[in-house]
Every structure is written in structure tokens, then in C-alpha cells.
Protein backbone atom coordinates (compact mmCIF):
# COMPACT_ATOMS: atom_id res chain seq x y z
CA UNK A 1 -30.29 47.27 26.56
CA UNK A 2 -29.41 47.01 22.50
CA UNK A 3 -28.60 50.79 20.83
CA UNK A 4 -31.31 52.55 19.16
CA UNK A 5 -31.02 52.38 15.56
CA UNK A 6 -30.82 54.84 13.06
CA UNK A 7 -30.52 55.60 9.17
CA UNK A 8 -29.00 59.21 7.70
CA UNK A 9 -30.36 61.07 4.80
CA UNK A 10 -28.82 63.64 2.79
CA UNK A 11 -29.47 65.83 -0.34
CA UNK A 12 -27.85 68.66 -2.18
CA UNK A 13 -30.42 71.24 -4.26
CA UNK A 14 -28.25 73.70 -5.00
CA UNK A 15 -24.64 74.99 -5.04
CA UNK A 16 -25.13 77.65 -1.98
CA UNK A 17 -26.77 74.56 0.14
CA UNK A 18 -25.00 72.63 2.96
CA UNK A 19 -22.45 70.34 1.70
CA UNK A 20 -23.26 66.86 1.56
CA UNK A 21 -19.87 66.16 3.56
CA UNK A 22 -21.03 68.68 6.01
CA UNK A 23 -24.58 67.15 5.82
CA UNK A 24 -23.14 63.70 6.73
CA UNK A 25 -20.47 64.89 9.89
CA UNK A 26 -23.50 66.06 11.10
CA UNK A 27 -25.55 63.24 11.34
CA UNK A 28 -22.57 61.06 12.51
CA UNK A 29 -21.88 63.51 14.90
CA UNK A 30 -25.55 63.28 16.41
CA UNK A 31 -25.80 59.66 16.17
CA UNK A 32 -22.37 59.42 18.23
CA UNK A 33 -23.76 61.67 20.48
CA UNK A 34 -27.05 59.97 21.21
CA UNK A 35 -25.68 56.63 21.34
CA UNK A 36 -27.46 55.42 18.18
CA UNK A 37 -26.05 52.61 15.81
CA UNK A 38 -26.06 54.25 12.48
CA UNK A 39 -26.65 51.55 9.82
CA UNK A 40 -26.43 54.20 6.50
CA UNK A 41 -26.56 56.88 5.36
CA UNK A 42 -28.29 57.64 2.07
CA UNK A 43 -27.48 60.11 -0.43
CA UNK A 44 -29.11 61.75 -3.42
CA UNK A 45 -26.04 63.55 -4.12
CA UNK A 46 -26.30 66.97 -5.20
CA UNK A 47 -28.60 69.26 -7.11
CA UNK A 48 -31.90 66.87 -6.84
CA UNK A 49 -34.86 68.46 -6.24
CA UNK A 50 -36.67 68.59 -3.53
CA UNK A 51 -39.93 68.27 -5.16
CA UNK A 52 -38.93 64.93 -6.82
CA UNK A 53 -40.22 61.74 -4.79
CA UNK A 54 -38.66 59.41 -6.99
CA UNK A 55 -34.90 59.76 -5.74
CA UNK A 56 -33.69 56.47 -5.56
CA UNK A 57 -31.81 57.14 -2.20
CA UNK A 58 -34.99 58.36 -0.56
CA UNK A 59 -37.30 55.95 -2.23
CA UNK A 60 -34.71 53.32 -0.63
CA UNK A 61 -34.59 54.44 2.37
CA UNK A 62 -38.30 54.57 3.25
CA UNK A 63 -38.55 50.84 2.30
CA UNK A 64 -35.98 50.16 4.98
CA UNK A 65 -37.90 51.89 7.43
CA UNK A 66 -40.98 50.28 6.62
CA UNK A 67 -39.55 47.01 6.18
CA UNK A 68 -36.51 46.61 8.82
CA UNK A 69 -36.29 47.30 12.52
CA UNK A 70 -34.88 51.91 12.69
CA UNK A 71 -35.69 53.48 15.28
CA UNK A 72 -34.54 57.12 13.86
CA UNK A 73 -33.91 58.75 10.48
CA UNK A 74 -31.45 61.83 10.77
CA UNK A 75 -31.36 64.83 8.27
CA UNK A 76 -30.07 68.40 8.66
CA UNK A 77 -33.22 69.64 8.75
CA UNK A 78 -36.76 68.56 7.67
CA UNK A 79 -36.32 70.22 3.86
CA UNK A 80 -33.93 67.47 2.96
CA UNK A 81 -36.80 64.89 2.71
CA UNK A 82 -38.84 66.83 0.86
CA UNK A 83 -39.93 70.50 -0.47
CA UNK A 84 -43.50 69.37 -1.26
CA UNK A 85 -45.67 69.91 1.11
CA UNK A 86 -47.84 66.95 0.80
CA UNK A 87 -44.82 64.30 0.00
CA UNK A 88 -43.51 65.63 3.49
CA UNK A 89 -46.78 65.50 4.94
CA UNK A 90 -47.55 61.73 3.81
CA UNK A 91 -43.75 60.43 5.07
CA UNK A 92 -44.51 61.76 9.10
CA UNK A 93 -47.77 59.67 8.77
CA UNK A 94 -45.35 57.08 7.67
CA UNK A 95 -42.67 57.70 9.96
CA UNK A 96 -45.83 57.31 12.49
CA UNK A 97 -47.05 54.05 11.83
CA UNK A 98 -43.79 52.65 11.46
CA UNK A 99 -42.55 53.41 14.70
CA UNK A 100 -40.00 55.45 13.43
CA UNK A 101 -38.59 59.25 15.14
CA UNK A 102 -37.47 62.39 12.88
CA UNK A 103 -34.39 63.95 14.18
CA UNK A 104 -32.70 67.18 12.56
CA UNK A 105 -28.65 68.04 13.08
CA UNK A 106 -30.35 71.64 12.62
CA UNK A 107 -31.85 71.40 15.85
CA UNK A 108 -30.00 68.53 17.64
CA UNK A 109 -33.40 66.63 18.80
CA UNK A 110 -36.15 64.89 17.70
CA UNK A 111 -39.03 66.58 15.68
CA UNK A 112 -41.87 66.49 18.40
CA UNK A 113 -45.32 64.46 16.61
CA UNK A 114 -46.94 63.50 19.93
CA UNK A 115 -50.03 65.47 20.07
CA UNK A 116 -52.38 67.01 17.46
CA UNK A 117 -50.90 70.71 18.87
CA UNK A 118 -47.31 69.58 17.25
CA UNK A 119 -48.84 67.94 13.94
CA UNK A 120 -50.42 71.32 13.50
CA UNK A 121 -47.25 73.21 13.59
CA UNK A 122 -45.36 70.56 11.70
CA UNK A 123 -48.40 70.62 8.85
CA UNK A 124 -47.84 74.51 8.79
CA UNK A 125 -44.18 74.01 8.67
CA UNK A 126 -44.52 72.01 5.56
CA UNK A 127 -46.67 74.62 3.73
CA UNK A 128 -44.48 77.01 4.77
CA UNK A 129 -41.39 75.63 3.13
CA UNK A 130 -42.97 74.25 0.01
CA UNK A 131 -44.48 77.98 -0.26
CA UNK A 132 -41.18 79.61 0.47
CA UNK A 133 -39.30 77.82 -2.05
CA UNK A 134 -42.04 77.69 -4.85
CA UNK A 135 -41.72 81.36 -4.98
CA UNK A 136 -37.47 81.15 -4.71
CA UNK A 137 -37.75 79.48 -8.29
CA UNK A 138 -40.47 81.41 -9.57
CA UNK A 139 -37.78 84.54 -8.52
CA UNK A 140 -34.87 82.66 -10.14
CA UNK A 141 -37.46 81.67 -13.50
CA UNK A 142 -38.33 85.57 -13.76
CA UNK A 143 -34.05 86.62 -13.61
CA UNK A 144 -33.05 84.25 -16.20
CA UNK A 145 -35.96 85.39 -18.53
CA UNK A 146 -35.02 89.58 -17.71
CA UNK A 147 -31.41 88.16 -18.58
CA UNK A 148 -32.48 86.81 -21.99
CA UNK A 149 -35.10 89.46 -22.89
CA UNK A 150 -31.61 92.44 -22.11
CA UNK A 151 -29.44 89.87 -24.49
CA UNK A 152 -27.27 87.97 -21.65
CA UNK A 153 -26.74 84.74 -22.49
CA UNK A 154 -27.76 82.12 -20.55
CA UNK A 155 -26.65 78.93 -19.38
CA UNK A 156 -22.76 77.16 -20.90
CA UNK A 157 -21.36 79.10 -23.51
CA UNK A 158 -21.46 77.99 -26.97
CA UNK A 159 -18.50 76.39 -28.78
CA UNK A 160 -15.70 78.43 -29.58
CA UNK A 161 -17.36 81.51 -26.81
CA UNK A 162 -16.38 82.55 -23.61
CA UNK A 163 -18.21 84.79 -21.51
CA UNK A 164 -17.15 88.41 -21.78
CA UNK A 165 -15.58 90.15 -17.74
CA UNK A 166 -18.88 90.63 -17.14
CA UNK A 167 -20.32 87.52 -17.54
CA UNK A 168 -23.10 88.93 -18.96
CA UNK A 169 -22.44 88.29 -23.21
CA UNK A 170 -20.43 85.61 -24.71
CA UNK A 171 -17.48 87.14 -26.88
CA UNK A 172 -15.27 85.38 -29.59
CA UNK A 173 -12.86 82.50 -27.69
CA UNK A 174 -10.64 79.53 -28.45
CA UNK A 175 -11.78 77.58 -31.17
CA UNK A 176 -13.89 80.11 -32.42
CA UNK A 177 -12.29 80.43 -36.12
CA UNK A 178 -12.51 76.41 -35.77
CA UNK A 179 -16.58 77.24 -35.53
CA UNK A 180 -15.80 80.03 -38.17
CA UNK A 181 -14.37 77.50 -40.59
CA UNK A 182 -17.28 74.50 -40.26
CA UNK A 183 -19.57 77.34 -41.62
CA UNK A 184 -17.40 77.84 -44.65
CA UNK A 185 -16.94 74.39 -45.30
CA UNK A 186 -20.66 74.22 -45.19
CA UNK A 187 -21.03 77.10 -47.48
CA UNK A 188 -18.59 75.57 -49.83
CA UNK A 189 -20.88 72.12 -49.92
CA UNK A 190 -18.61 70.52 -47.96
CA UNK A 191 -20.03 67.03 -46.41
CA UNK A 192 -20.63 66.59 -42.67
CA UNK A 193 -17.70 64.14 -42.70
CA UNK A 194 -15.21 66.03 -44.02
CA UNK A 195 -15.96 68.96 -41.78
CA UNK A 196 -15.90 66.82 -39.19
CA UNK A 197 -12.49 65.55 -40.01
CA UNK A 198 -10.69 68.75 -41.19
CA UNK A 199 -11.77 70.42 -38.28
CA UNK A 200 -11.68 67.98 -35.53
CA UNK A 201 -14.90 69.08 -33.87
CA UNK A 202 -17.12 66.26 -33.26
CA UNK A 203 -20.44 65.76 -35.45
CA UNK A 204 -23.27 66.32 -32.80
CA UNK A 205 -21.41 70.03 -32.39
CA UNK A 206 -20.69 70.44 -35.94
CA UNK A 207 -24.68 70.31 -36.54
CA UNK A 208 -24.96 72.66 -33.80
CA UNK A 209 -22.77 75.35 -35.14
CA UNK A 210 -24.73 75.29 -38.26
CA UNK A 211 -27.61 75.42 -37.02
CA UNK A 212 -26.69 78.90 -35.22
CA UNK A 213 -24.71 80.00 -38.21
CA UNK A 214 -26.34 83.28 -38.56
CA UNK A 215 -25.58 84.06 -34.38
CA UNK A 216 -21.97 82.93 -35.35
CA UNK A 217 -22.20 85.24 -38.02
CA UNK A 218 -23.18 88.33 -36.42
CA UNK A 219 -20.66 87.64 -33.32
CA UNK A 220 -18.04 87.60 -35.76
CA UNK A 221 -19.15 90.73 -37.39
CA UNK A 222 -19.50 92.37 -34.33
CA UNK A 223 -15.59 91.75 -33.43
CA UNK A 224 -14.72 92.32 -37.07
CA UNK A 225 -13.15 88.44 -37.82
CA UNK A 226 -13.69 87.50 -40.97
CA UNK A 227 -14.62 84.29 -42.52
CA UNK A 228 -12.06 82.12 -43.30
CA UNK A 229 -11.16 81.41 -47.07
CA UNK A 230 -10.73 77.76 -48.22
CA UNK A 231 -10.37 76.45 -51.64
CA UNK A 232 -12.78 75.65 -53.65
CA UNK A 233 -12.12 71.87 -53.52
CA UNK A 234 -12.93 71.72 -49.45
CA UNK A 235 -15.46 69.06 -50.53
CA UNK A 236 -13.29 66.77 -51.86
């Protein structure tokens, strides 16, 4: 009797989630142990969302399954296909028709579809998880906005910052008298090229130091660093 065959799926969302590494030992792992032939495993990589049907990966992988002879598809669990609840929904129909079982590394067995009692659960499942996480980034939408309504900043820091111990304000850093002296070039008519040359800071971030001049202002202010002095001729 030929081996069962099977394809692997993984996905990272986030930086707390299961490694992908970890993600994939555990499908090989299970295929080993069930005596499955595992043809591939496909990967999203990380941080792609759960809500987004069009990874290529996953997009590939169900036209294999449609198309070629698997017997199994292997995930960690049931959340690395998909968050949405209908997108999930729509791929066990799938996995139905095409002959095709759902097993989990979570669990270590198959995901039981056999009678309308375990669709039921499964359907529930789905809405579950798709409800679950729907409110996890509606949480982690209404932090980031309390963050920027109390003045943290958000997100990289800006050229020439750092983030203060904290982590919570950015705070003068290297290259910030660099940023310091694009705004007096500018101030002293200076063209775009020759800041870009005398300072060495590339154009696209040149324009965006400008354009937050008066935040660049105030931070240096704040730390009392004054604004460089250059000669009269700095647009020559």
C-alpha cells in the first residue's frame, strides 16, 4: 500500500507567535510519525495576516490540493489557514470535496468533519477565533492611539532620535545635529542638492526632516542644542 500524502502550511502573524522553524519541526515531526510522504511545505513567512486570502503560499497551496493527488494538509493549528471566519469556513468545504483531511501539530490528529455534529463545532470554532482576534487588534488599535494622544511616539524613531530608557519619547541621538544642520541649510536657501551632499543624508530623508522642522525644532529646544551656524554662502 503507497504512503498517504501530505502538504505543510505555515504562517507567522506576529512576533510572540510560534516560530515558523518550530511551526515546520512540527509538521515533519507528525508526518514522520504517521507515515505520510510530505511533498512541501508552504510558507507565508512571518507577520502576514491572517485575514488576508491572497498569500501566495496559501493561495498555492490550495491549487495543489485541488489539482494533485494530497491526502492531508498539516498546520499547527487551524488559525494558521485563516483568521476569517468565512475564508476558513469556505476552505473545509474545499478540503471536503477534494478528498483532502485537516490535521493540527496542536492536537496531533486529524480535525474530525464527518458528521453535521462536528461541522457545527468546527463552524463555531471559526467564529470564535475570527471574534477573538478581531477584538485583540481592536485592543492593540485603542493602545497605540492612548500612546499618541499622552505624547509617546509611535512606531521607528525619526532620523537622528532614539527612544528615551523608557521607550516611551524619542530624545536627541546620533546624527541629530546632522538633522539640525539640513534645517539651517534650508533656512539659509540652500538647494536640496547641496544639503544632500554636505550632509550626506540621502534626499527622500532630507525632505522628511524638513517637513518636521518645527518637531525638530522644539526637541532641540527642549534639550537646549542649538542650531548650528553656517556661513552665509551654504548655497553656493
Amino acid at each position: 500500500m503507497s504512503k498517504k500524502t501530505a502538504v505543510g502550511y505555515s504562517r507567522l502573524s506576529q512576533t510572540s507567535d510560534t516560530s515558523i522553524s518550530d511551526q515546520q519541526r512540527e509538521i515533519r515531526q507528525l508526518t514522520d510519525g504517521q507515515g505520510f510522504d510530505l511533498l512541501r511545505i508552504y510558507d507565508d513567512g512571518q507577520r502576514s495576516s491572517g485575514f488576508d486570502a491572497d498569500r501566495p503560499e496559501y493561495l498555492e497551496m490550495q491549487a495543489t490540493l485541488k489539482d494533485e493527488d494530497v491526502d492531508a494538509v498539516v498546520v499547527r493549528d487551524r488559525d494558521r489557514l485563516s483568521r476569517d471566519k468565512r475564508e476558513r469556513s469556505m476552505l473545509y468545504y474545499d478540503l471536503d470535496e477534494w478528498g483532502v483531511e485537516l490535521w493540527t501539530t496542536k492536537d496531533g490528529e486529524c480535525v474530525e468533519l464527518e458528521d453535521d455534529e462536528s461541522w457545527l463545532i468546527e463552524m463555531i470554532r471559526n467564529y470564535m477565533d475570527d471574534v477573538a482576534k478581531r477584538r485583540e487588534i481592536q485592543q492593540a488599535k485603542k493602545k497605540i492611539n492612548e500612546r499618541v494622544e499622552n505624547g509617546y511616539h509611535q512606531g521607528r524613531p525619526r532620523y537622528g532620535t532614539e527612544h528615551d530608557n523608557n521607550g516611551h519619547h524619542l530624545v536627541p541621538g546620533d546624527g541629530f545635529e546632522d538633522a539640525l544642520m539640513v534645517l539651517a541649510l534650508n533656512d539659509a536657501d540652500a538647494p536640496k542638492t547641496n544639503i544632500v551632499d554636505k550632509t550626506g543624508i540621502s534626499r527622500g530623508t532630507v525632505y522628511d526632516i524638513i517637513d518636521r522642522q518645527d518637531w525638530y525644532r522644539k526637541l532641540a529646544k527642549k534639550h537646549n542644542i542649538e542650531m548650528p551656524d553656517i556661513a552665509l554662502s551654504a548655497n553656493k
